[in-house]
Protein backbone atom coordinates (compact mmCIF):
# COMPACT_ATOMS: atom_id res chain seq x y z
CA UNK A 1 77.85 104.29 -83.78
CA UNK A 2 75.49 106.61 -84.92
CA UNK A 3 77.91 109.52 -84.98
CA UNK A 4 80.25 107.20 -87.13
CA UNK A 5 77.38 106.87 -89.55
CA UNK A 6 76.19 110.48 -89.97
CA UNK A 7 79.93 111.66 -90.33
CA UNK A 8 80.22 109.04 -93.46
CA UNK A 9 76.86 110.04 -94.73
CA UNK A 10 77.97 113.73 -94.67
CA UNK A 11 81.35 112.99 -96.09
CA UNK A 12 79.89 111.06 -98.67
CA UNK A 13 77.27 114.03 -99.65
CA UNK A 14 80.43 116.64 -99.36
CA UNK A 15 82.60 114.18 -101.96
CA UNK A 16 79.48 113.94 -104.04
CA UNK A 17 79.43 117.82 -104.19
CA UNK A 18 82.88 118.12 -104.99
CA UNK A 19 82.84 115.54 -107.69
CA UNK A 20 80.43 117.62 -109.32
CA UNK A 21 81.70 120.99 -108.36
CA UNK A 22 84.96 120.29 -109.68
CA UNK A 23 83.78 120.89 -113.29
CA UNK A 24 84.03 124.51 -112.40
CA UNK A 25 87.31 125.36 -113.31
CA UNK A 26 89.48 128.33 -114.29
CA UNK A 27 93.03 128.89 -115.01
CA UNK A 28 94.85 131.03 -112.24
CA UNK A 29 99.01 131.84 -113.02
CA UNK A 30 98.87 128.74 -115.18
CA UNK A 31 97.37 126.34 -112.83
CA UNK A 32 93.70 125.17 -112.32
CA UNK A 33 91.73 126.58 -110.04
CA UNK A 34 88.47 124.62 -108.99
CA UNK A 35 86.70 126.77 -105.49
CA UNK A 36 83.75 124.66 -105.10
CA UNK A 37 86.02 121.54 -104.26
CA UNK A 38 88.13 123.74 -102.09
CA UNK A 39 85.45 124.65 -100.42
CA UNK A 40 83.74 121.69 -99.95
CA UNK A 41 87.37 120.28 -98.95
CA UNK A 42 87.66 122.98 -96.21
CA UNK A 43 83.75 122.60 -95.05
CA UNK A 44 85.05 118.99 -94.72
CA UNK A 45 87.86 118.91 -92.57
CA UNK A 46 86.41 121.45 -89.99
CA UNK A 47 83.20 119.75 -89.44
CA UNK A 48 83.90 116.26 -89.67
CA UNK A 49 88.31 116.21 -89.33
CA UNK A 50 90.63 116.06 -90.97
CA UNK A 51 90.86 112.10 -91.38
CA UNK A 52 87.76 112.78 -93.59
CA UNK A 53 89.10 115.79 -94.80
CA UNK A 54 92.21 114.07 -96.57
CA UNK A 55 89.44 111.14 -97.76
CA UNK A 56 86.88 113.47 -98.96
CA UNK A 57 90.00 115.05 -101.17
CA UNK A 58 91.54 112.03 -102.14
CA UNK A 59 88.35 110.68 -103.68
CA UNK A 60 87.09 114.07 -105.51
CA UNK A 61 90.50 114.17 -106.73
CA UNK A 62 91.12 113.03 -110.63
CA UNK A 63 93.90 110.31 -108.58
CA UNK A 64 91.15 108.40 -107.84
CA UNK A 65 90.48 106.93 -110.31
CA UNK A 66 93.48 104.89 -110.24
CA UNK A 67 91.62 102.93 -107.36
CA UNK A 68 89.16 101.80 -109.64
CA UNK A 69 87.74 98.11 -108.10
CA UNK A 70 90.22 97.94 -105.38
CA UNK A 71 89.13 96.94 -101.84
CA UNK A 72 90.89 99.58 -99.58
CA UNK A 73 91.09 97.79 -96.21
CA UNK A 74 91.26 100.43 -93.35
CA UNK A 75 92.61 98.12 -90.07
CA UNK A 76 95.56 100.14 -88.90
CA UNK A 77 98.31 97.54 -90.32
CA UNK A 78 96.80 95.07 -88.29
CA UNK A 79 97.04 92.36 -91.49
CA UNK A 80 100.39 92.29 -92.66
């Protein structure tokens, strides 16, 4: 249990970080480049997996926020 809860603290700092890093941005080939999110994506799925990986992305991403005050229920498809 304790792992469980330092690997959701940590991904929690890391999307934190990336939130804020993403405001460092510059154009590449027409495209928008941000590095400190990659990065922080990248630090995130090696250390902690990539389950948390794909999270940590998802919720730095600017599709968040189309999730605004939804309840995301993570049970595996166990309530259908």
């Amino acid at each position: 249990m304790k792992t469980n809860s330092k690997k959701l603290a940590l991904a929690g700092v890391l999307c934190a970080v990336a939130v804020v890093g993403s405001m460092l941005q510059f154009p590449v080939f027409g495209s928008q480049c941000a590095p400190v999110q990659h990065m922080v994506n990248v630090i995130c799925a090696v250390f902690l997996g990539p389950g948390y990986g794909v999270a940590v992305a998802f919720l730095a991403s600017d599709e968040a926020a189309y999730v605004t005050g939804q309840v995301l229920a993570v049970d595996g498809g166990m309530a259908m």
